[in-house]
N, C-alpha and C. Protein backbone atom coordinates (compact mmCIF):
# COMPACT_ATOMS: atom_id res chain seq x y z
N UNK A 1 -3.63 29.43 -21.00
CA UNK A 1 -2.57 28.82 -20.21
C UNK A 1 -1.53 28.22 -21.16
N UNK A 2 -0.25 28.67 -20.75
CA UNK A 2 0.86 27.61 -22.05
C UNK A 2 1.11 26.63 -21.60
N UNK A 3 1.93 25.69 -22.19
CA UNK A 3 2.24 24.76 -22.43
C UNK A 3 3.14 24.05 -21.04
N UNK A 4 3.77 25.12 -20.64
CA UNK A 4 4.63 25.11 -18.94
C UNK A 4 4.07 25.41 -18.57
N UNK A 5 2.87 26.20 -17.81
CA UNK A 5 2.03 26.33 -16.75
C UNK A 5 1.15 25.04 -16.68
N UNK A 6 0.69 24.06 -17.94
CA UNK A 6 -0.04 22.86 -17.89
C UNK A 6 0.36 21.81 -17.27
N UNK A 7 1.96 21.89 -17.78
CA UNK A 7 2.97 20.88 -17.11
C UNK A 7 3.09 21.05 -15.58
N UNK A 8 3.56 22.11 -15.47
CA UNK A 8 3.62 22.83 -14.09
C UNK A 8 2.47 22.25 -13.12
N UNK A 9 0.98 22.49 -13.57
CA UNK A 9 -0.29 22.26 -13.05
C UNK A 9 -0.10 20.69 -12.70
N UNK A 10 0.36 19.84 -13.99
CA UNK A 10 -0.49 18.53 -14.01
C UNK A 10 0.91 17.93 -12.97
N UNK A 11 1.96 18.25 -12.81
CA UNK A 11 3.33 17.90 -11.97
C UNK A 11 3.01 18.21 -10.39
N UNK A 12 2.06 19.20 -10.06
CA UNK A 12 1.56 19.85 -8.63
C UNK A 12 0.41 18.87 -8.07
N UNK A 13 -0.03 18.48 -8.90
CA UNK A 13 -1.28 17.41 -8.44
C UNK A 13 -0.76 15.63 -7.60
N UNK A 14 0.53 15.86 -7.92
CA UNK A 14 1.28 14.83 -7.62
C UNK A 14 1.41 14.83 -5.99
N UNK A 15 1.91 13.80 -5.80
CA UNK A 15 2.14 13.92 -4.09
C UNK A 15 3.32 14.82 -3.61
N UNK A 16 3.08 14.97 -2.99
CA UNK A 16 4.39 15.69 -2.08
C UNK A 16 5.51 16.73 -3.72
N UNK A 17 4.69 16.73 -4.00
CA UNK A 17 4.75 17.97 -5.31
C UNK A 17 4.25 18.90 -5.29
N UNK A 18 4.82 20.44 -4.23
CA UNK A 18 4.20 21.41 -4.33
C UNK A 18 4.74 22.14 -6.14
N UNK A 19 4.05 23.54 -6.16
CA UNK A 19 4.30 24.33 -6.76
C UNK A 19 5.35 24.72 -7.73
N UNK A 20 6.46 24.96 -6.47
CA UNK A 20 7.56 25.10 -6.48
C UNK A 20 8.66 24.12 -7.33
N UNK A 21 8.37 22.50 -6.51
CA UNK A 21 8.99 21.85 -7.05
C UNK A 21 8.80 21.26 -8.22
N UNK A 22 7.37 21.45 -8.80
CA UNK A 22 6.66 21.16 -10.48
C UNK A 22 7.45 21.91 -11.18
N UNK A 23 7.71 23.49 -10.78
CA UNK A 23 8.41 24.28 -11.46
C UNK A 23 10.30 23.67 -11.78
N UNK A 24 10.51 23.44 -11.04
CA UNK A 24 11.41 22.64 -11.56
C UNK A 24 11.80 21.35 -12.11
N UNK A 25 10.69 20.67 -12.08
CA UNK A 25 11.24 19.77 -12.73
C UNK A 25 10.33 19.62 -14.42
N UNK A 26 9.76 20.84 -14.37
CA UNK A 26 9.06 21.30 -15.86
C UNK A 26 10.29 21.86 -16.48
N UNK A 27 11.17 22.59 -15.39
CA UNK A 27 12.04 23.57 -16.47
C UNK A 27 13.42 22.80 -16.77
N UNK A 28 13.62 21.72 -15.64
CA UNK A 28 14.75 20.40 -16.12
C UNK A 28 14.57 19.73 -17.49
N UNK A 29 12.79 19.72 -17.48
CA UNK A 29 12.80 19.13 -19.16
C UNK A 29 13.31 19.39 -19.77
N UNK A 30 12.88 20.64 -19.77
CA UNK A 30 13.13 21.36 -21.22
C UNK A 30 14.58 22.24 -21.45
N UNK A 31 15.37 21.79 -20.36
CA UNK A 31 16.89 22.13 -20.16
C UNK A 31 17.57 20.26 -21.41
N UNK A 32 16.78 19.29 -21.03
CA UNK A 32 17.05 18.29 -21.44
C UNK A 32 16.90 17.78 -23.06
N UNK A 33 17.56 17.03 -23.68
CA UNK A 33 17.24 16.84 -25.38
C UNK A 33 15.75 16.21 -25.13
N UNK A 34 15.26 16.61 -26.39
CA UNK A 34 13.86 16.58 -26.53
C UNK A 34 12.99 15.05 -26.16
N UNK A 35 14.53 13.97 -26.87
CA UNK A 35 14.28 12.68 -26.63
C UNK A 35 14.05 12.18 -25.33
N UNK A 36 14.73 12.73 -24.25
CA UNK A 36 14.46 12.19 -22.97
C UNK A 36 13.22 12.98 -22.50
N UNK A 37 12.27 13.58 -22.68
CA UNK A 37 10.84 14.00 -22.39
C UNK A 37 9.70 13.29 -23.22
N UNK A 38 10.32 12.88 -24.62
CA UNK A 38 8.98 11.61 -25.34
C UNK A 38 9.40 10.41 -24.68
N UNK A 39 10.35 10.04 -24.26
CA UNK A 39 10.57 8.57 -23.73
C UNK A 39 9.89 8.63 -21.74
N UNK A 40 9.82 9.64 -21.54
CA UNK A 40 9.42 9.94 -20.18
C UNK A 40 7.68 10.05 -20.56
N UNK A 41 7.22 10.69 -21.77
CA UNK A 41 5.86 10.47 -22.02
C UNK A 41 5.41 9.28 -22.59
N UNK A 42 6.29 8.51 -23.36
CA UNK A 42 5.84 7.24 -23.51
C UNK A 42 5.90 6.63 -22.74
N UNK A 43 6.76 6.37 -21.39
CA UNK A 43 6.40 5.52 -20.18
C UNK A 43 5.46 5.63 -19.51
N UNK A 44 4.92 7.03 -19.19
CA UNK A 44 3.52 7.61 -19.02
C UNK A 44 2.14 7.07 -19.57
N UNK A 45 2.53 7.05 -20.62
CA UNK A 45 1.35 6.23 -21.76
C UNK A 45 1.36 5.11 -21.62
N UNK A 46 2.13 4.50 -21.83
CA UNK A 46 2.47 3.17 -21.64
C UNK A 46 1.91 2.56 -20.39
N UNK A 47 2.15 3.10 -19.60
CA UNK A 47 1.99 2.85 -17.90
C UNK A 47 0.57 3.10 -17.64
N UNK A 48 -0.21 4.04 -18.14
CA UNK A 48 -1.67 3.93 -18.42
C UNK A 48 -2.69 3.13 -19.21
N UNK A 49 -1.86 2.59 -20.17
CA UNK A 49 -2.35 1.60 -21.33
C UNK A 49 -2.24 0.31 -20.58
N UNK A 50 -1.13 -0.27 -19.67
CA UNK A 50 -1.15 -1.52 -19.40
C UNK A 50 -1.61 -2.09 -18.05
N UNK A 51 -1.38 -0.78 -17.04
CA UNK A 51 -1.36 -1.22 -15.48
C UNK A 51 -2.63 -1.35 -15.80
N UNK A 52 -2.92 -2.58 -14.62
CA UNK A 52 -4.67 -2.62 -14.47
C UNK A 52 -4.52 -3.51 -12.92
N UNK A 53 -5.57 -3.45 -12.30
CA UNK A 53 -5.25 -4.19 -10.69
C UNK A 53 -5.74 -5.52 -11.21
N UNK A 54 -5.30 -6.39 -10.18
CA UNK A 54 -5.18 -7.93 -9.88
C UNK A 54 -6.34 -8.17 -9.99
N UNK A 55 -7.05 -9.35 -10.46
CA UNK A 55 -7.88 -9.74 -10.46
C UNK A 55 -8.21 -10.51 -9.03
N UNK A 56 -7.90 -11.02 -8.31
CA UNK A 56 -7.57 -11.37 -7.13
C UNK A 56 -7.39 -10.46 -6.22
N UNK A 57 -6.22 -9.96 -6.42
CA UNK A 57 -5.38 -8.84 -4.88
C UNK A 57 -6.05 -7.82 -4.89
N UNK A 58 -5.72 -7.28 -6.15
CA UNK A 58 -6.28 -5.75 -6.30
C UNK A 58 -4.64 -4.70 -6.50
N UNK A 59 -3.73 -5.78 -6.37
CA UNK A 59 -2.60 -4.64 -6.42
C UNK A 59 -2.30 -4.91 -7.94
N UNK A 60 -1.25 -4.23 -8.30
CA UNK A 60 -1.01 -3.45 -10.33
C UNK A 60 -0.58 -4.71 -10.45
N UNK A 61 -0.35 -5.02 -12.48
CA UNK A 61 -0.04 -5.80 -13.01
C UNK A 61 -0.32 -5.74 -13.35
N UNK A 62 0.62 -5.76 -15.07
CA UNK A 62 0.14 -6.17 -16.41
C UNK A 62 -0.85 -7.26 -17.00
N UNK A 63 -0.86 -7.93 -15.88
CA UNK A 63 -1.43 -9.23 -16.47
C UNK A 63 -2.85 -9.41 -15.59
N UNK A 64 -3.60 -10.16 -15.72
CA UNK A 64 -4.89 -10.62 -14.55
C UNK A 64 -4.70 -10.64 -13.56
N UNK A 65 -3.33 -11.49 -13.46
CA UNK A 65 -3.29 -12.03 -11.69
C UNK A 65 -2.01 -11.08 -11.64
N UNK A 66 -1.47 -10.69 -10.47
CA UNK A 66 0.03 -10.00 -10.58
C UNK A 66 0.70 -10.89 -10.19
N UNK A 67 1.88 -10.71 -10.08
CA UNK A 67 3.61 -11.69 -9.97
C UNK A 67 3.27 -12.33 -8.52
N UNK A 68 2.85 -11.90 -7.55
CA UNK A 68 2.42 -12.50 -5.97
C UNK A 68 1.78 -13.40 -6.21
N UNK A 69 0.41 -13.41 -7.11
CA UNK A 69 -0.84 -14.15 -7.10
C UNK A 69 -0.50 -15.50 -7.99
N UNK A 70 0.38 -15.32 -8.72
CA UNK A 70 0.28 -16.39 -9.50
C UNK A 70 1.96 -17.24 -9.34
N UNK A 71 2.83 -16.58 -8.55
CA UNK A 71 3.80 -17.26 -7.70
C UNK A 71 3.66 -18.78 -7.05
N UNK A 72 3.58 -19.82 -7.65
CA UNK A 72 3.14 -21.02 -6.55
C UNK A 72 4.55 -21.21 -5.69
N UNK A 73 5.73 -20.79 -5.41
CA UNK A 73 6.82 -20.99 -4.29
C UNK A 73 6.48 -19.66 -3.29
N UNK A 74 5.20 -19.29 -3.20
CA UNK A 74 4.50 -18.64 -2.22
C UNK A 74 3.36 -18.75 -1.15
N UNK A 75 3.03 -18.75 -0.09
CA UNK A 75 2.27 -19.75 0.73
C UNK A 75 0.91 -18.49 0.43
N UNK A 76 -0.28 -19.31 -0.17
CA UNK A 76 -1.23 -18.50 -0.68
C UNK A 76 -2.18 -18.92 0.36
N UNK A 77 -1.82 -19.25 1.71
CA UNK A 77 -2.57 -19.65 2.87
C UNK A 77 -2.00 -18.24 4.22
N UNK A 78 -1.40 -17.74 3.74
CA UNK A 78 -0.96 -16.40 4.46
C UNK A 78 -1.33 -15.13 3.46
N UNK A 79 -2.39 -14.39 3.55
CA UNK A 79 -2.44 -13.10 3.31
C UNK A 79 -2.11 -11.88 4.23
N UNK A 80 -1.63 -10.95 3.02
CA UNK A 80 -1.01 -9.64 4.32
C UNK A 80 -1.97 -8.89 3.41
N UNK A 81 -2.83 -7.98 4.39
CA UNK A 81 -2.86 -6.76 3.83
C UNK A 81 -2.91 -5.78 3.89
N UNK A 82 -2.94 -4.89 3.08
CA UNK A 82 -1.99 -3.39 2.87
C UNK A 82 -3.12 -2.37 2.44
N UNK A 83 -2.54 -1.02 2.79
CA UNK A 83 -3.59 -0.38 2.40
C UNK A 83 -3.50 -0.26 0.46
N UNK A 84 -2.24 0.05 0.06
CA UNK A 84 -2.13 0.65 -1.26
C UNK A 84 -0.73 -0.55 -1.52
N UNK A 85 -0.79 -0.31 -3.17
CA UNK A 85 0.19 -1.16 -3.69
C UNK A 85 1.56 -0.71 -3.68
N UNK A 86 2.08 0.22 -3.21
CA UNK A 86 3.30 0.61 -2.40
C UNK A 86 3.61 0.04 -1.70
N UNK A 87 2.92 -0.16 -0.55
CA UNK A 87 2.97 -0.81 0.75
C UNK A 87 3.79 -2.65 0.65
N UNK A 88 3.37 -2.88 -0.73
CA UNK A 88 3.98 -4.25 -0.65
C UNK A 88 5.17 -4.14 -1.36
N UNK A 89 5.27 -3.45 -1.78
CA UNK A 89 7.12 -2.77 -2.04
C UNK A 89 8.03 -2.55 -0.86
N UNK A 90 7.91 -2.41 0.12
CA UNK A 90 8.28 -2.36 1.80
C UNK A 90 8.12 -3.17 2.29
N UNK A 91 7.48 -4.06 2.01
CA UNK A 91 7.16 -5.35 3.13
C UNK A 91 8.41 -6.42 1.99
N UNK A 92 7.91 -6.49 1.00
CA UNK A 92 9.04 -7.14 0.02
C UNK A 92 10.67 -6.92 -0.17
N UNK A 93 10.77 -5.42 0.69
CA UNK A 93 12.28 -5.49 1.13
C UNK A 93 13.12 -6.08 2.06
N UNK A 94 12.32 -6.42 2.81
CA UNK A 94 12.51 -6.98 3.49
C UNK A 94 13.23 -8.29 3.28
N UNK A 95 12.61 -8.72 2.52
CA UNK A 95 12.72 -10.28 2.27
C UNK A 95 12.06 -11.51 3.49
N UNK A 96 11.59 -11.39 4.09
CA UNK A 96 10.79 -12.25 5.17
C UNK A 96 9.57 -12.72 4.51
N UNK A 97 8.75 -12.06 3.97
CA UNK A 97 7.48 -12.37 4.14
C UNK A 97 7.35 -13.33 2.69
N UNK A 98 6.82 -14.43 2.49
CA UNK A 98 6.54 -15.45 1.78
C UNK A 98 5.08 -16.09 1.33
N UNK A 99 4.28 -15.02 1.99
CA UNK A 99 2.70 -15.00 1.57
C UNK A 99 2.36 -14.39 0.46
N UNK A 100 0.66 -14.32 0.41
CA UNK A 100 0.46 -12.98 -0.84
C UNK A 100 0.01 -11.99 -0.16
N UNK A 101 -0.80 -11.10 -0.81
CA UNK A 101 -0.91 -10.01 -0.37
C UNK A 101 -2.43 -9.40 -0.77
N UNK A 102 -3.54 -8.33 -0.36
CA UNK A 102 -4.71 -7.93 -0.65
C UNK A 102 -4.52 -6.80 -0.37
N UNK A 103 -4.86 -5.92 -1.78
CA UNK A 103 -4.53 -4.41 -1.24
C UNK A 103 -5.71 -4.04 -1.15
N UNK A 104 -6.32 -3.53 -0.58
CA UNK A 104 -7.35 -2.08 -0.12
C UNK A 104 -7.92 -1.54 -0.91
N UNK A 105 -6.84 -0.73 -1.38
CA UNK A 105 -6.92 0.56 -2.13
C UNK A 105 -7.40 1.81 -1.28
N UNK A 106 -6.62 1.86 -0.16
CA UNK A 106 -7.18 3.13 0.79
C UNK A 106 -7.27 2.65 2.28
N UNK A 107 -7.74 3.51 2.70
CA UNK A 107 -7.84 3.35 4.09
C UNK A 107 -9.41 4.22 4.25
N UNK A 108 -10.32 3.51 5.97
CA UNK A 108 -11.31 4.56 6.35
C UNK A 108 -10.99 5.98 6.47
N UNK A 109 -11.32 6.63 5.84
CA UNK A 109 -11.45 8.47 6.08
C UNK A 109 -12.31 9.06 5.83
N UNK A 110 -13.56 9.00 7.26
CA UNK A 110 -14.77 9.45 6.63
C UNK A 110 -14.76 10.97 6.12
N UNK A 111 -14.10 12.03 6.93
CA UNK A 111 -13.40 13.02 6.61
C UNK A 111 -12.92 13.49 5.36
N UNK A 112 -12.42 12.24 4.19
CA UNK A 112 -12.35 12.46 2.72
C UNK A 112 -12.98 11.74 2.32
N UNK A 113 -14.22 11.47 3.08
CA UNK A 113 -15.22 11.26 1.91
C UNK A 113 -14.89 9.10 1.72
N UNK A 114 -14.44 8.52 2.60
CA UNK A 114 -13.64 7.17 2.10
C UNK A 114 -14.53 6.30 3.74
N UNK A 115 -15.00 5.41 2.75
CA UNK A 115 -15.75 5.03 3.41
C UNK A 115 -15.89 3.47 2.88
N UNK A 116 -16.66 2.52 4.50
CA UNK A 116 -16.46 0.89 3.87
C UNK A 116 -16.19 0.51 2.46
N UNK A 117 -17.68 1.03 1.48
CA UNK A 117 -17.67 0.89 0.09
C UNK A 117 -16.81 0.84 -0.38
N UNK A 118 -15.73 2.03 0.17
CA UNK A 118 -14.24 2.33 -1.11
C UNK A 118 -13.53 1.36 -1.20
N UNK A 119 -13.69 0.47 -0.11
CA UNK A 119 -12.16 -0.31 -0.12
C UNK A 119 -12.40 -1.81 -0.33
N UNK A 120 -11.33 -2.20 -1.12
CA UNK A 120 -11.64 -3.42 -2.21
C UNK A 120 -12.19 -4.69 -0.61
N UNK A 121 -12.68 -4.62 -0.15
CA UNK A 121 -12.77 -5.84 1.29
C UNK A 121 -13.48 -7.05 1.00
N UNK A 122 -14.51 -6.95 -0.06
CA UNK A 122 -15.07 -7.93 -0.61
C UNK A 122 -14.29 -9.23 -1.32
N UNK A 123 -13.18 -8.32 -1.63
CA UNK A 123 -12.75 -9.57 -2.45
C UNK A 123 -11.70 -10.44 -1.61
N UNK A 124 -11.76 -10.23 -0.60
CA UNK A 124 -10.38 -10.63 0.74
C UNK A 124 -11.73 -11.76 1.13
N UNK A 125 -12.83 -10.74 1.40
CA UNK A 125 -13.75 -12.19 1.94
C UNK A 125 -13.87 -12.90 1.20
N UNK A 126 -14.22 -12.76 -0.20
CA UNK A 126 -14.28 -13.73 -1.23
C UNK A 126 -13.20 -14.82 -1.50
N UNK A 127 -11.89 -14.67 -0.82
CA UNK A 127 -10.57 -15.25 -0.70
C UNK A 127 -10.25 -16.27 0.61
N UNK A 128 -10.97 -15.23 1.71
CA UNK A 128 -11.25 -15.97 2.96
C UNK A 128 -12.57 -17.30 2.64
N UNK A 129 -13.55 -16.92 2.50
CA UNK A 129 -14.56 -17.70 2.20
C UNK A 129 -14.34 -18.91 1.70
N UNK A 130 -13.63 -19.13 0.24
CA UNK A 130 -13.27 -20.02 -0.45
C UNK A 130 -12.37 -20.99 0.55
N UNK A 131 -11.55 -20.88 1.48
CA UNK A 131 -11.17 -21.74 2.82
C UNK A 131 -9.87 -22.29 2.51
N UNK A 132 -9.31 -21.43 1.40
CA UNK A 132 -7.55 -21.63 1.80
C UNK A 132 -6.95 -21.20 2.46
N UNK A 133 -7.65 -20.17 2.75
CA UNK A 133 -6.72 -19.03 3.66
C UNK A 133 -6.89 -19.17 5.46
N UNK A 134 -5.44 -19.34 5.91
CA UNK A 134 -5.04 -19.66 7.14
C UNK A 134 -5.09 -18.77 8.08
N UNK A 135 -4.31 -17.80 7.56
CA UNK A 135 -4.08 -16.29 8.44
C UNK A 135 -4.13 -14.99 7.58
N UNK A 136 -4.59 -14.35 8.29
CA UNK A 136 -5.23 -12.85 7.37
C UNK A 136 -4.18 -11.62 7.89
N UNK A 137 -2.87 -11.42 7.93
CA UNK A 137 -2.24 -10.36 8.29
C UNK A 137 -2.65 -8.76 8.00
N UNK A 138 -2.99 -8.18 8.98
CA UNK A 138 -3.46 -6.69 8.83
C UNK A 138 -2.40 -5.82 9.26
N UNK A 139 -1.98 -4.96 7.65
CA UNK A 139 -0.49 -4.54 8.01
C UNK A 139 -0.71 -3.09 7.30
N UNK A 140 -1.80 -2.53 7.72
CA UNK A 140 -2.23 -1.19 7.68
C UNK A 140 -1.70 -0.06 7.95
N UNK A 141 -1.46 0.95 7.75
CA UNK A 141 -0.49 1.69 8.59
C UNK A 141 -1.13 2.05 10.29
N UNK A 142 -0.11 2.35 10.89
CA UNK A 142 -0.29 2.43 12.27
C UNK A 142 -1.04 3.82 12.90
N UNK A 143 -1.91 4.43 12.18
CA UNK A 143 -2.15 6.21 12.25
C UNK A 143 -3.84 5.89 12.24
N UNK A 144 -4.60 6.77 12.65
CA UNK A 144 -5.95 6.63 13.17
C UNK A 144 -6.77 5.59 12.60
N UNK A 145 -6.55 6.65 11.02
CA UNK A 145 -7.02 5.73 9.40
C UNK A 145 -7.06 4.11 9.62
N UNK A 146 -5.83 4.05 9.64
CA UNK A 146 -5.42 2.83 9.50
C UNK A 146 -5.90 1.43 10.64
N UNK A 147 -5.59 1.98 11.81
CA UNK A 147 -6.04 1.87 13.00
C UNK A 147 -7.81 1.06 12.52
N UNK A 148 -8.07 2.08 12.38
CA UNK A 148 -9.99 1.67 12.02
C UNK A 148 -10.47 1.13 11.05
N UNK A 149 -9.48 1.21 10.23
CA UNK A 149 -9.26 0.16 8.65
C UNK A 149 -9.23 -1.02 8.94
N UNK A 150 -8.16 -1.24 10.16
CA UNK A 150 -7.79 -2.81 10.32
C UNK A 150 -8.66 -3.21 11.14
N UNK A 151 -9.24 -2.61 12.32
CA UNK A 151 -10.39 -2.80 13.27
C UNK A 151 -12.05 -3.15 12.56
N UNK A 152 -11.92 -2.45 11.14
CA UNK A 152 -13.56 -2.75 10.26
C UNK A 152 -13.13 -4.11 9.76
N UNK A 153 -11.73 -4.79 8.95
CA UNK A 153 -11.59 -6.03 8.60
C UNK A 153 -12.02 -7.01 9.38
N UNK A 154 -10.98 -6.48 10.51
CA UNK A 154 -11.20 -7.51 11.94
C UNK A 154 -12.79 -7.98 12.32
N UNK A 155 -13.62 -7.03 11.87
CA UNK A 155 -15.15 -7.16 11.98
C UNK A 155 -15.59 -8.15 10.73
N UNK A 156 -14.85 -7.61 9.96
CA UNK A 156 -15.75 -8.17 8.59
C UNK A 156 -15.11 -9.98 8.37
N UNK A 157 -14.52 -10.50 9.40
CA UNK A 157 -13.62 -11.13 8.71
C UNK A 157 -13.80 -12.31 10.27
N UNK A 158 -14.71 -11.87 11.25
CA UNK A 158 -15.12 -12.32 12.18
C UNK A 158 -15.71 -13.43 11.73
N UNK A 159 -16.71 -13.96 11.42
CA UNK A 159 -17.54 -15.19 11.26
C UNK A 159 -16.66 -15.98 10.53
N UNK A 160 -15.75 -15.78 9.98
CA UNK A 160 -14.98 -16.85 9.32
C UNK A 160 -13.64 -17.30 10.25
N UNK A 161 -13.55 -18.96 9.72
CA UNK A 161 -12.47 -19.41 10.78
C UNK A 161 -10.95 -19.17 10.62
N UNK A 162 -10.56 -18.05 10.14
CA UNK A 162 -9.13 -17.72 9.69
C UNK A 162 -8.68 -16.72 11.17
N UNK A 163 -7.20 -17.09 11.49
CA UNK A 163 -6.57 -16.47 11.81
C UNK A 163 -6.52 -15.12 11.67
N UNK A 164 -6.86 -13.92 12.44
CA UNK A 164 -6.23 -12.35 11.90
C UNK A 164 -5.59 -12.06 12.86
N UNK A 165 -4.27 -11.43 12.48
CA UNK A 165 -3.18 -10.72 13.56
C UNK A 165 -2.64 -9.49 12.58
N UNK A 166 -2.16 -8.98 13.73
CA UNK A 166 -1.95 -7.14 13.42
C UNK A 166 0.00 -7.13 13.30
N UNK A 167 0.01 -6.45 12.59
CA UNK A 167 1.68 -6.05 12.56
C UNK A 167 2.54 -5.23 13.58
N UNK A 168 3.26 -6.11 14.30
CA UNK A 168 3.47 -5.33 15.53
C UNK A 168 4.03 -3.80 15.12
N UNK A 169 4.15 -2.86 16.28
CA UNK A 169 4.28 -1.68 16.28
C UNK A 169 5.39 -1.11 17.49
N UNK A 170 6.36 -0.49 16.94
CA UNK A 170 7.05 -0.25 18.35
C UNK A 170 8.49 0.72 18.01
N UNK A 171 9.25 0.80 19.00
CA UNK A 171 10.14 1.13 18.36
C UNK A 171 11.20 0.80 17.28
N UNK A 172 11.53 1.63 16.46
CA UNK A 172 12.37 1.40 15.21
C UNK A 172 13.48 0.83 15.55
N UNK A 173 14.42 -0.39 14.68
CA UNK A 173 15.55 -0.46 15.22
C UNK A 173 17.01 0.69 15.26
N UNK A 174 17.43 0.81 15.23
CA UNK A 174 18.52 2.17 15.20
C UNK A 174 17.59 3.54 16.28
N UNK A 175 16.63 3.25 16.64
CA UNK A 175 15.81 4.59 17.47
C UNK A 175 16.37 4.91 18.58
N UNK A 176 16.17 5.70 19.42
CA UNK A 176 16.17 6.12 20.79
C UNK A 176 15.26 5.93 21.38
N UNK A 177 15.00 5.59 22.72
CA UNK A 177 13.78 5.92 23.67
C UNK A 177 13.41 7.46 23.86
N UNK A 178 14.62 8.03 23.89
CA UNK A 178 14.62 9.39 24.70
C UNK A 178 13.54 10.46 23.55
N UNK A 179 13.81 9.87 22.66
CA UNK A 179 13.03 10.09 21.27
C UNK A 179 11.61 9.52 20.82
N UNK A 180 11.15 8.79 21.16
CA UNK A 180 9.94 8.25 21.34
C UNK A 180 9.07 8.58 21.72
N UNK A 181 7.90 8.65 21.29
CA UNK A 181 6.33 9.35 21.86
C UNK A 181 5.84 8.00 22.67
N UNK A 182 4.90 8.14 23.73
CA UNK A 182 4.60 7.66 24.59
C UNK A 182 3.95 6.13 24.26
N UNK A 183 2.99 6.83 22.98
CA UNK A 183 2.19 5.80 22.42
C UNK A 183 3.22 4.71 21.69
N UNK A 184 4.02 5.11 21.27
CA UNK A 184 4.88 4.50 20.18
C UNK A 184 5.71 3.27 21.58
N UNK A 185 5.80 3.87 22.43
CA UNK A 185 6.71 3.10 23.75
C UNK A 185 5.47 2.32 24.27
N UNK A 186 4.56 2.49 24.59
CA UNK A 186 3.33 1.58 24.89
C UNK A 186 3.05 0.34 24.14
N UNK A 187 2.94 0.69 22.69
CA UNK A 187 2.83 -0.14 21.81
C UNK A 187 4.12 -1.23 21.94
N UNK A 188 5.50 -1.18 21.83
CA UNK A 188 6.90 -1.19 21.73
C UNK A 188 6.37 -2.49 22.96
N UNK A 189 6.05 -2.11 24.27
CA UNK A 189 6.05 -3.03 25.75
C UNK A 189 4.54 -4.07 25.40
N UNK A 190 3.54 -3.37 24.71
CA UNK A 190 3.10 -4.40 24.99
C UNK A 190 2.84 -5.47 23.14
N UNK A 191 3.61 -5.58 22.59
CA UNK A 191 4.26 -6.27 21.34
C UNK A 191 5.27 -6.85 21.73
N UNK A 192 5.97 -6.53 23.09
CA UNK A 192 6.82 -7.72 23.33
C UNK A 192 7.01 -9.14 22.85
N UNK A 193 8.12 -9.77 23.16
CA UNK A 193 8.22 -11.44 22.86
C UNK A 193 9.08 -12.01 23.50
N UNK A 194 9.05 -13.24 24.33
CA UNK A 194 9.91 -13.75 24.54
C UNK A 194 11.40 -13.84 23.85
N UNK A 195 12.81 -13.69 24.90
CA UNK A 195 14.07 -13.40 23.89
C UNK A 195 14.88 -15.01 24.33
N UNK A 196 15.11 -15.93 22.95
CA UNK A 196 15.01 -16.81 23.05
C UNK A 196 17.35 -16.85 22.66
């Protein structure tokens, strides 16, 4: 195998990176000066040498604790959590949310093989337990997975006296109704709120 079919290979394993599109962006490299492909492999390296998860959350950071965990102008009595450390890249655009955060690392899929064990949950109880924590936000994605992800917390997270609430679900702002699946409009009516 050469040297572009490896690239090619190891670029396809990526998400939403078929075939096709490995092939191009193997052959952009090497359209490019040599320097901008070692500085693209040293961030690579680099990025493998340093990321390591939270000692706490479980989401990336260079350091033990990540930038959330060790934030004190953050209310560490509100946890959200997420399935993967993406997820708090979206919630952080927001700009609203002022808690920390507990990532997962996954969702239930007994189907791939992903199961209670996989997912970091121990250490959320271990967070709950200790009795700072007020409210436990479950902000999972909204799709079967996820659904039963947040429904096993909700179990595991029962005997303790913390707050858990779910992230409402409904229609998008800028959406249509006429456009909307049924479930998505169900959800939408009953997430309602008083309009003040």
């Amino acid at each position: 195998m050469s040297a572009i079919d490896d690239l090619v290979t190891e670029f396809s394993r990526l998400p939403t990176i078929g075939r096709k599109s490995a092939t191009r962006l193997t052959y952009h490299l090497l359209k490019q000066p040599p320097e901008q492909s070692r500085r693209l492999a040293n961030a690579l390296s680099t990025l493998v040498e340093r990321i390591r998860k939270c000692e706490r959350c479980n989401n990336l950071s260079e350091a033990s604790l990540c930038e959330y965990c060790t934030d004190s102008r953050r209310d560490h009595s509100l946890v959200c959590v997420v399935e993967e450390p993406g997820d708090i890249a979206a919630i952080e655009r927001t700009g609203e949310f002022r808690g920390v955060f507990h990532v997962l690392g996954g969702r239930l899929a007994p189907l791939d093989g992903v199961g209670p064990d996989d997912l970091a949950v121990s250490g959320l109880l271990d967070r709950v337990r200790a009795g700072s924590v007020r409210e436990v936000i479950l902000a999972t994605n909204p799709k079967l997975e996820g659904e039963a992800t947040a429904l096993y917390v909700q179990e595991q997270l029962a005997p303790f006296n913390v707050l858990v609430t779910r992230i409402a679900r409904g229609i998008p702002v800028g959406g249509d109704l006429e456009y909307a699946d049924g479930v998505t409009i169900a959800q939408a009516i009953a997430a309602r709120r008083e309009m003040k």
